[in-house]
PDB file of N, CA and C in Angstrom:
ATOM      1  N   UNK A   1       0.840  -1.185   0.000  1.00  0.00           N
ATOM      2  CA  UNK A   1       0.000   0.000   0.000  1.00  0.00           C
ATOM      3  C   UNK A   1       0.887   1.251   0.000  1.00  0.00           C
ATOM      4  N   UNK A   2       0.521   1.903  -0.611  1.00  0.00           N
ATOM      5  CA  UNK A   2       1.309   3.472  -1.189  1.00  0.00           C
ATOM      6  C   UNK A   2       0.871   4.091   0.378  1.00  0.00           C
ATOM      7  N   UNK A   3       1.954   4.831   0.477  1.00  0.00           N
ATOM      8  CA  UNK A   3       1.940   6.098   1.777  1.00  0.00           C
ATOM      9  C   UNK A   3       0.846   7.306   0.775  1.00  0.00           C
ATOM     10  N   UNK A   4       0.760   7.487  -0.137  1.00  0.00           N
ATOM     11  CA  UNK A   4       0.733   8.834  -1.098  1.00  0.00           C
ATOM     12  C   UNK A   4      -0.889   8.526  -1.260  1.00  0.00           C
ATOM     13  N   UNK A   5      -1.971   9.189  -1.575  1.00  0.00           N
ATOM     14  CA  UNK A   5      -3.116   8.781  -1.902  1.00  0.00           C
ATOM     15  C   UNK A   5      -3.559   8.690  -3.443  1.00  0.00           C
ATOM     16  N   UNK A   6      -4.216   7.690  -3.399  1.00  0.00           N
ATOM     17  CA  UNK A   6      -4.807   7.323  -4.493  1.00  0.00           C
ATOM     18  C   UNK A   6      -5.143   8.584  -5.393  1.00  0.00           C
ATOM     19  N   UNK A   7      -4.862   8.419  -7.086  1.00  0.00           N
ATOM     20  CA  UNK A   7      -5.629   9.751  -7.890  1.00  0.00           C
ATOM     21  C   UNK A   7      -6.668   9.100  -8.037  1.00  0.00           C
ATOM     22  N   UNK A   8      -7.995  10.296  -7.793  1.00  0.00           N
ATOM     23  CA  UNK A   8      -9.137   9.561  -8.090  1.00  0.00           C
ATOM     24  C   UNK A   8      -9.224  10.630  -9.553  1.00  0.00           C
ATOM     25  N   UNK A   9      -8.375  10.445 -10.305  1.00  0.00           N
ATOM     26  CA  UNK A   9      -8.464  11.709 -11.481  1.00  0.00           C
ATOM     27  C   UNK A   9      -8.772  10.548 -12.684  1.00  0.00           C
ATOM     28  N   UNK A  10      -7.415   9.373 -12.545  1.00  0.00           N
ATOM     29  CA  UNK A  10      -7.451   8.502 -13.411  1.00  0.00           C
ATOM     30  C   UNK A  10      -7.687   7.141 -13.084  1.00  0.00           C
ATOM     31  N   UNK A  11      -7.728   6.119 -14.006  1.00  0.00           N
ATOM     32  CA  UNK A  11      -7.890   5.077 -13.908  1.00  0.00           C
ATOM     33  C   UNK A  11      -7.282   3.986 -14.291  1.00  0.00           C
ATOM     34  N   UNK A  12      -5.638   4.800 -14.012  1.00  0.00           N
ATOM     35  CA  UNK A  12      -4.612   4.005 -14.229  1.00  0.00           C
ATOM     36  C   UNK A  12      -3.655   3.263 -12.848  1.00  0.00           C
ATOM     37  N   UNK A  13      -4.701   3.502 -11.772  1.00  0.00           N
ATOM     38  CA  UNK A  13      -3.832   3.302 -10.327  1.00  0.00           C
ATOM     39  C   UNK A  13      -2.613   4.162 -10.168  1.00  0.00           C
ATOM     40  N   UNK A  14      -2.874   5.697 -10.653  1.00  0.00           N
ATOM     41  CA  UNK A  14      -1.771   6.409 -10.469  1.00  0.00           C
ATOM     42  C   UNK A  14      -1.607   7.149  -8.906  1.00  0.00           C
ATOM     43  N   UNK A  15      -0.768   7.304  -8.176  1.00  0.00           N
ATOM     44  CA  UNK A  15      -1.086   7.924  -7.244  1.00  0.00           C
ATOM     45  C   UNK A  15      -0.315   9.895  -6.892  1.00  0.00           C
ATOM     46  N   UNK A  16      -0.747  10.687  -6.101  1.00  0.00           N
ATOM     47  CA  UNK A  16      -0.728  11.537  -5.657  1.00  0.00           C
ATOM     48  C   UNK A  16       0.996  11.625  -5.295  1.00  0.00           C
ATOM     49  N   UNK A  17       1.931  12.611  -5.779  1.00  0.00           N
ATOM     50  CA  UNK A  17       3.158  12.634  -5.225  1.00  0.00           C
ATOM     51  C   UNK A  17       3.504  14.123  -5.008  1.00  0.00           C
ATOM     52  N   UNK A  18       4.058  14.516  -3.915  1.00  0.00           N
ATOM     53  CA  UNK A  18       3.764  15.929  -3.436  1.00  0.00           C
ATOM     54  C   UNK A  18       5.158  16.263  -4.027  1.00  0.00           C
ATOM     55  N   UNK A  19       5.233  17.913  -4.182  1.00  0.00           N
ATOM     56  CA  UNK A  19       6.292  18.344  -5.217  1.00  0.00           C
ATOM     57  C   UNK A  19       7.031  19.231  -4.278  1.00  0.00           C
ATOM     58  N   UNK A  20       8.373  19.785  -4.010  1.00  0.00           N
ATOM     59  CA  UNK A  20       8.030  21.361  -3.061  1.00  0.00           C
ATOM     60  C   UNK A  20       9.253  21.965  -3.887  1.00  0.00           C
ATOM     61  N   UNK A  21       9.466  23.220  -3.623  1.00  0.00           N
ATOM     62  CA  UNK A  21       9.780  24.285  -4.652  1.00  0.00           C
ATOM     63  C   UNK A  21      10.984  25.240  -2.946  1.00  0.00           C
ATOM     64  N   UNK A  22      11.123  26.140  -3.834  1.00  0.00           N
ATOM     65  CA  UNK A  22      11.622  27.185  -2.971  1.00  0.00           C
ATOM     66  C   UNK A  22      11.117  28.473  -3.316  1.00  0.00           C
ATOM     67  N   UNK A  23      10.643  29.538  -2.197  1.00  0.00           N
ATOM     68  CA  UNK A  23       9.568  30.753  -2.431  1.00  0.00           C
ATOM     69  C   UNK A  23      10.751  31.592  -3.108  1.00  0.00           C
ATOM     70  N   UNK A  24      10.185  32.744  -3.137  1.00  0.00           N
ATOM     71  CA  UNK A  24      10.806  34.208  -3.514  1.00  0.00           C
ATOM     72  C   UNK A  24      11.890  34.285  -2.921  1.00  0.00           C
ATOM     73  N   UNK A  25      11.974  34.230  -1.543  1.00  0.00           N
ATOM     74  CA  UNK A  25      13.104  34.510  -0.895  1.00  0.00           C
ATOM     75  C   UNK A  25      14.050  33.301  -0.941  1.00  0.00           C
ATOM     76  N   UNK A  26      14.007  32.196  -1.139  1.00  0.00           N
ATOM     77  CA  UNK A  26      14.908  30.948  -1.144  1.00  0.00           C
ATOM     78  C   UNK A  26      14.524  30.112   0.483  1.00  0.00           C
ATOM     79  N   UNK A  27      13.474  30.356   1.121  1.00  0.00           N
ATOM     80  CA  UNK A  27      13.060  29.665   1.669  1.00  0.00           C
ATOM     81  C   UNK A  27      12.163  27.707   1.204  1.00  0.00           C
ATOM     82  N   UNK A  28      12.387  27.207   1.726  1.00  0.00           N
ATOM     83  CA  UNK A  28      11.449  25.911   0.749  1.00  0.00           C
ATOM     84  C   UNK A  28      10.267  25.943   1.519  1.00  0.00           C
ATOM     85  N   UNK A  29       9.464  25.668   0.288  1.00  0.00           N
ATOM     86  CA  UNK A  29       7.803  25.503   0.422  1.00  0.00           C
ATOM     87  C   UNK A  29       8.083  23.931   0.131  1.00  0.00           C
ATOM     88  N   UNK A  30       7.504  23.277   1.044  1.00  0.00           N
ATOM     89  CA  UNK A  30       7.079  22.040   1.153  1.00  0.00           C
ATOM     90  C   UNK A  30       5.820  21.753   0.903  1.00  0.00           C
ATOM     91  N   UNK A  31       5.589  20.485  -0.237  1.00  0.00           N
ATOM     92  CA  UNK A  31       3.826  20.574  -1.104  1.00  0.00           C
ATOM     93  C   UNK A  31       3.237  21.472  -1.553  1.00  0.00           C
ATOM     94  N   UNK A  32       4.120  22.062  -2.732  1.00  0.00           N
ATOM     95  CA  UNK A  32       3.771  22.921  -3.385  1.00  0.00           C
ATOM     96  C   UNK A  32       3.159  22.528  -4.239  1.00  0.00           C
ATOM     97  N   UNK A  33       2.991  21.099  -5.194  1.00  0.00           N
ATOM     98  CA  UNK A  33       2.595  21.070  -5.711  1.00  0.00           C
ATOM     99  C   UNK A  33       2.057  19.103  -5.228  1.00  0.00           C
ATOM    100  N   UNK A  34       0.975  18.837  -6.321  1.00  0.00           N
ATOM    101  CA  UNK A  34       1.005  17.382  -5.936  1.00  0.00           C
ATOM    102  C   UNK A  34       0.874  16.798  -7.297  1.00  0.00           C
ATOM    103  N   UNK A  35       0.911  15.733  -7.878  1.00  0.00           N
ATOM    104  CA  UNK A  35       0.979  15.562  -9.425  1.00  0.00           C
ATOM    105  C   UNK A  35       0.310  14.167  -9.267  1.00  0.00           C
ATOM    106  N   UNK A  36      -0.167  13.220 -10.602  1.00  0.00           N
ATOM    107  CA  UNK A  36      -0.344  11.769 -10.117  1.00  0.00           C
ATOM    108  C   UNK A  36       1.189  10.968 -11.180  1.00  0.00           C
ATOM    109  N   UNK A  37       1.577  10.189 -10.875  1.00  0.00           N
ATOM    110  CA  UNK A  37       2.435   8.992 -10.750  1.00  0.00           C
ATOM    111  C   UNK A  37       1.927   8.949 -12.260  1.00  0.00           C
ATOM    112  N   UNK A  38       0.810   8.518 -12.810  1.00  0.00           N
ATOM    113  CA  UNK A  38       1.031   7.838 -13.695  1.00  0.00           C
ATOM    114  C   UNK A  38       1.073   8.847 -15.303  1.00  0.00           C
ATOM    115  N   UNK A  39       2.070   8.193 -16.235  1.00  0.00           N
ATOM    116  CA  UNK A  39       2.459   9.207 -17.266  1.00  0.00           C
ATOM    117  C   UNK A  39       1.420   9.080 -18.492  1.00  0.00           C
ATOM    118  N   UNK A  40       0.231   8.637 -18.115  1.00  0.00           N
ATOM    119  CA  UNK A  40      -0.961   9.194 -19.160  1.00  0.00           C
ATOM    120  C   UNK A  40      -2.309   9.806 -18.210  1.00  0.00           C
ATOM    121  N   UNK A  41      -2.037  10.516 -16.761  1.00  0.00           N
ATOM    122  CA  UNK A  41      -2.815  11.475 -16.417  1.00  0.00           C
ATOM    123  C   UNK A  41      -2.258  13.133 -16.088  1.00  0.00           C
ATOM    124  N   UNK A  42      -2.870  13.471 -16.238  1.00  0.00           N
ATOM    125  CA  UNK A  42      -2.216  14.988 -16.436  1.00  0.00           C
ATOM    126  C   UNK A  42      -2.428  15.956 -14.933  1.00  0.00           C
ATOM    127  N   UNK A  43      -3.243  15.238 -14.033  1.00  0.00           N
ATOM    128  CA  UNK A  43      -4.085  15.483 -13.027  1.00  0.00           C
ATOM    129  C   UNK A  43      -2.908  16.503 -12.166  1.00  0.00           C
ATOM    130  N   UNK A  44      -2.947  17.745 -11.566  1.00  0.00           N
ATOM    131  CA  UNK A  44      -2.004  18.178 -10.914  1.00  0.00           C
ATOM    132  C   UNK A  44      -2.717  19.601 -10.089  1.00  0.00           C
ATOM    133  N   UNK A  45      -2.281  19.422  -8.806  1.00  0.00           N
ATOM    134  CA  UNK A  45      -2.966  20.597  -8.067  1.00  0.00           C
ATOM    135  C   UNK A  45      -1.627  21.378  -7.435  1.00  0.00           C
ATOM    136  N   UNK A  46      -1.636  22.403  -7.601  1.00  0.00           N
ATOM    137  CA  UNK A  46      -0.820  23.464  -7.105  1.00  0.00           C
ATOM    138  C   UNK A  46      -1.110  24.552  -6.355  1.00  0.00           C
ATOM    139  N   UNK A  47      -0.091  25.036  -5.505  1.00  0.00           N
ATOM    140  CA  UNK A  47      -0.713  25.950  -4.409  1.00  0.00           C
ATOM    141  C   UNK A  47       0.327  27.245  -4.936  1.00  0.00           C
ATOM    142  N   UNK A  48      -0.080  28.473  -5.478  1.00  0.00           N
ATOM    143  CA  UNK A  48       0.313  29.553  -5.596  1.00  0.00           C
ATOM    144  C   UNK A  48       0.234  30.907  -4.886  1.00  0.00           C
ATOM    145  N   UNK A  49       0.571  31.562  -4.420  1.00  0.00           N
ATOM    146  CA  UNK A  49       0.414  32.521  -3.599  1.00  0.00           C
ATOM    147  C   UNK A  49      -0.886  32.555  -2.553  1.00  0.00           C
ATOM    148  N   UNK A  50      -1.214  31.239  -2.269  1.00  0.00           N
ATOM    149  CA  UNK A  50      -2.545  31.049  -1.605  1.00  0.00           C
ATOM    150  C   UNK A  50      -3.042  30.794  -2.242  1.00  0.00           C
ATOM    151  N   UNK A  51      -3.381  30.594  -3.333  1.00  0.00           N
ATOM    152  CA  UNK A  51      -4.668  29.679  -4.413  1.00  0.00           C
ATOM    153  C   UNK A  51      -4.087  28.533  -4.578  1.00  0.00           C
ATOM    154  N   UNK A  52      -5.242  27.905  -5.149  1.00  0.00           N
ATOM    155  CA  UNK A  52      -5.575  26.550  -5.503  1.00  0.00           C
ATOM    156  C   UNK A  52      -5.147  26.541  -6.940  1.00  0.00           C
ATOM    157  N   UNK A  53      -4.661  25.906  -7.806  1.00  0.00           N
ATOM    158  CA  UNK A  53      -5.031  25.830  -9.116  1.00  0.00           C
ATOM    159  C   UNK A  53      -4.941  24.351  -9.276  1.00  0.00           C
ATOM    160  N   UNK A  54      -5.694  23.639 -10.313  1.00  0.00           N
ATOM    161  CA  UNK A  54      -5.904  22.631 -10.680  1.00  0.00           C
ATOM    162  C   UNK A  54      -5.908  22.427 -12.116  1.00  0.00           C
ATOM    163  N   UNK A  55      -5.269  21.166 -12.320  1.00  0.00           N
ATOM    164  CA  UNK A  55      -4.855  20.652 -13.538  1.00  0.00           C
ATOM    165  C   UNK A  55      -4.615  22.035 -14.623  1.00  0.00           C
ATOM    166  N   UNK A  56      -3.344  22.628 -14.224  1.00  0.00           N
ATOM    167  CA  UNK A  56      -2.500  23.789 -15.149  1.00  0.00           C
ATOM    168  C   UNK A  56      -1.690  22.885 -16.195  1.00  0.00           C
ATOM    169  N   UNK A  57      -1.703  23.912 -17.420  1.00  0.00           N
ATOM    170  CA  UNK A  57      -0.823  23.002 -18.214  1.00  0.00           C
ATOM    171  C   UNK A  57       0.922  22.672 -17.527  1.00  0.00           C
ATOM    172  N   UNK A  58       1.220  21.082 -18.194  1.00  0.00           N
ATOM    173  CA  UNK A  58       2.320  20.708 -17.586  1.00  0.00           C
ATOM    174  C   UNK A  58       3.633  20.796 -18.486  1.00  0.00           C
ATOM    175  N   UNK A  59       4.805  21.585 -18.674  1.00  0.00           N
ATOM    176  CA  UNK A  59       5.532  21.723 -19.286  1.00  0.00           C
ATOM    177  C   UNK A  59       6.505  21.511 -18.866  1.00  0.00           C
ATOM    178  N   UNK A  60       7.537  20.848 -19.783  1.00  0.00           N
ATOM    179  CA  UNK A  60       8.456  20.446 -18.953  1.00  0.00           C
ATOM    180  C   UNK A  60      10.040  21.669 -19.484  1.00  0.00           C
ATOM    181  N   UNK A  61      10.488  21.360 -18.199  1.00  0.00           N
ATOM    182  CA  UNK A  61      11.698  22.541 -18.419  1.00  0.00           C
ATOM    183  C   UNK A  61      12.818  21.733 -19.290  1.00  0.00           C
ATOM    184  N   UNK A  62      14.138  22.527 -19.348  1.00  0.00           N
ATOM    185  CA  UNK A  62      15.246  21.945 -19.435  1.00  0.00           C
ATOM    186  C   UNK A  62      15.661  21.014 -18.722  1.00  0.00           C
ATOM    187  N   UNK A  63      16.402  19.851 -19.406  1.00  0.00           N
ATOM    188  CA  UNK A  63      17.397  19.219 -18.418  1.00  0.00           C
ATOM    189  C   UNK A  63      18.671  19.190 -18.665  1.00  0.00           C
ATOM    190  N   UNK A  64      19.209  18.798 -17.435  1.00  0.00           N
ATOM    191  CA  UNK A  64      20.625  18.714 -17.464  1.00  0.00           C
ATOM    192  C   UNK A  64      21.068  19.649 -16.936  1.00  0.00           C
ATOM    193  N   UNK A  65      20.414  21.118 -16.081  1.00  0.00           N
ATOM    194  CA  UNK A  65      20.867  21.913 -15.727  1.00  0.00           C
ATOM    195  C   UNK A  65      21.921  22.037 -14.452  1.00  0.00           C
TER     196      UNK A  65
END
């Protein structure tokens, strides 16, 4: 059994994996974001300056940086 909760978005048994970032100042925000596991749901909730946003488009950056 997964620690992480179930996506009830898809129906691929993907689950919930929390993301965290660092704010403005270089402090870290812990669960900033949460995404699901599996790579054909797009499902993703994010916390921005106090809002909610849900399923924002997902783009991916550079790698290798």
């Amino acid at each position: 059994m997964s620690p992480w909760p179930e996506c009830l978005a898809c129906d691929e048994q993907g689950v919930l994996v929390p993301l965290s970032d660092f704010g403005g100042q270089g402090a870290p925000v812990h669960y900033k974001a949460w995404v699901c596991t599996s790579p054909n749901c797009d499902y993703n909730l994010k916390i921005r300056n106090g809002d909610i946003h849900v399923n924002e488009p997902i783009f991916e950056g550079p790698r290798g940086r």
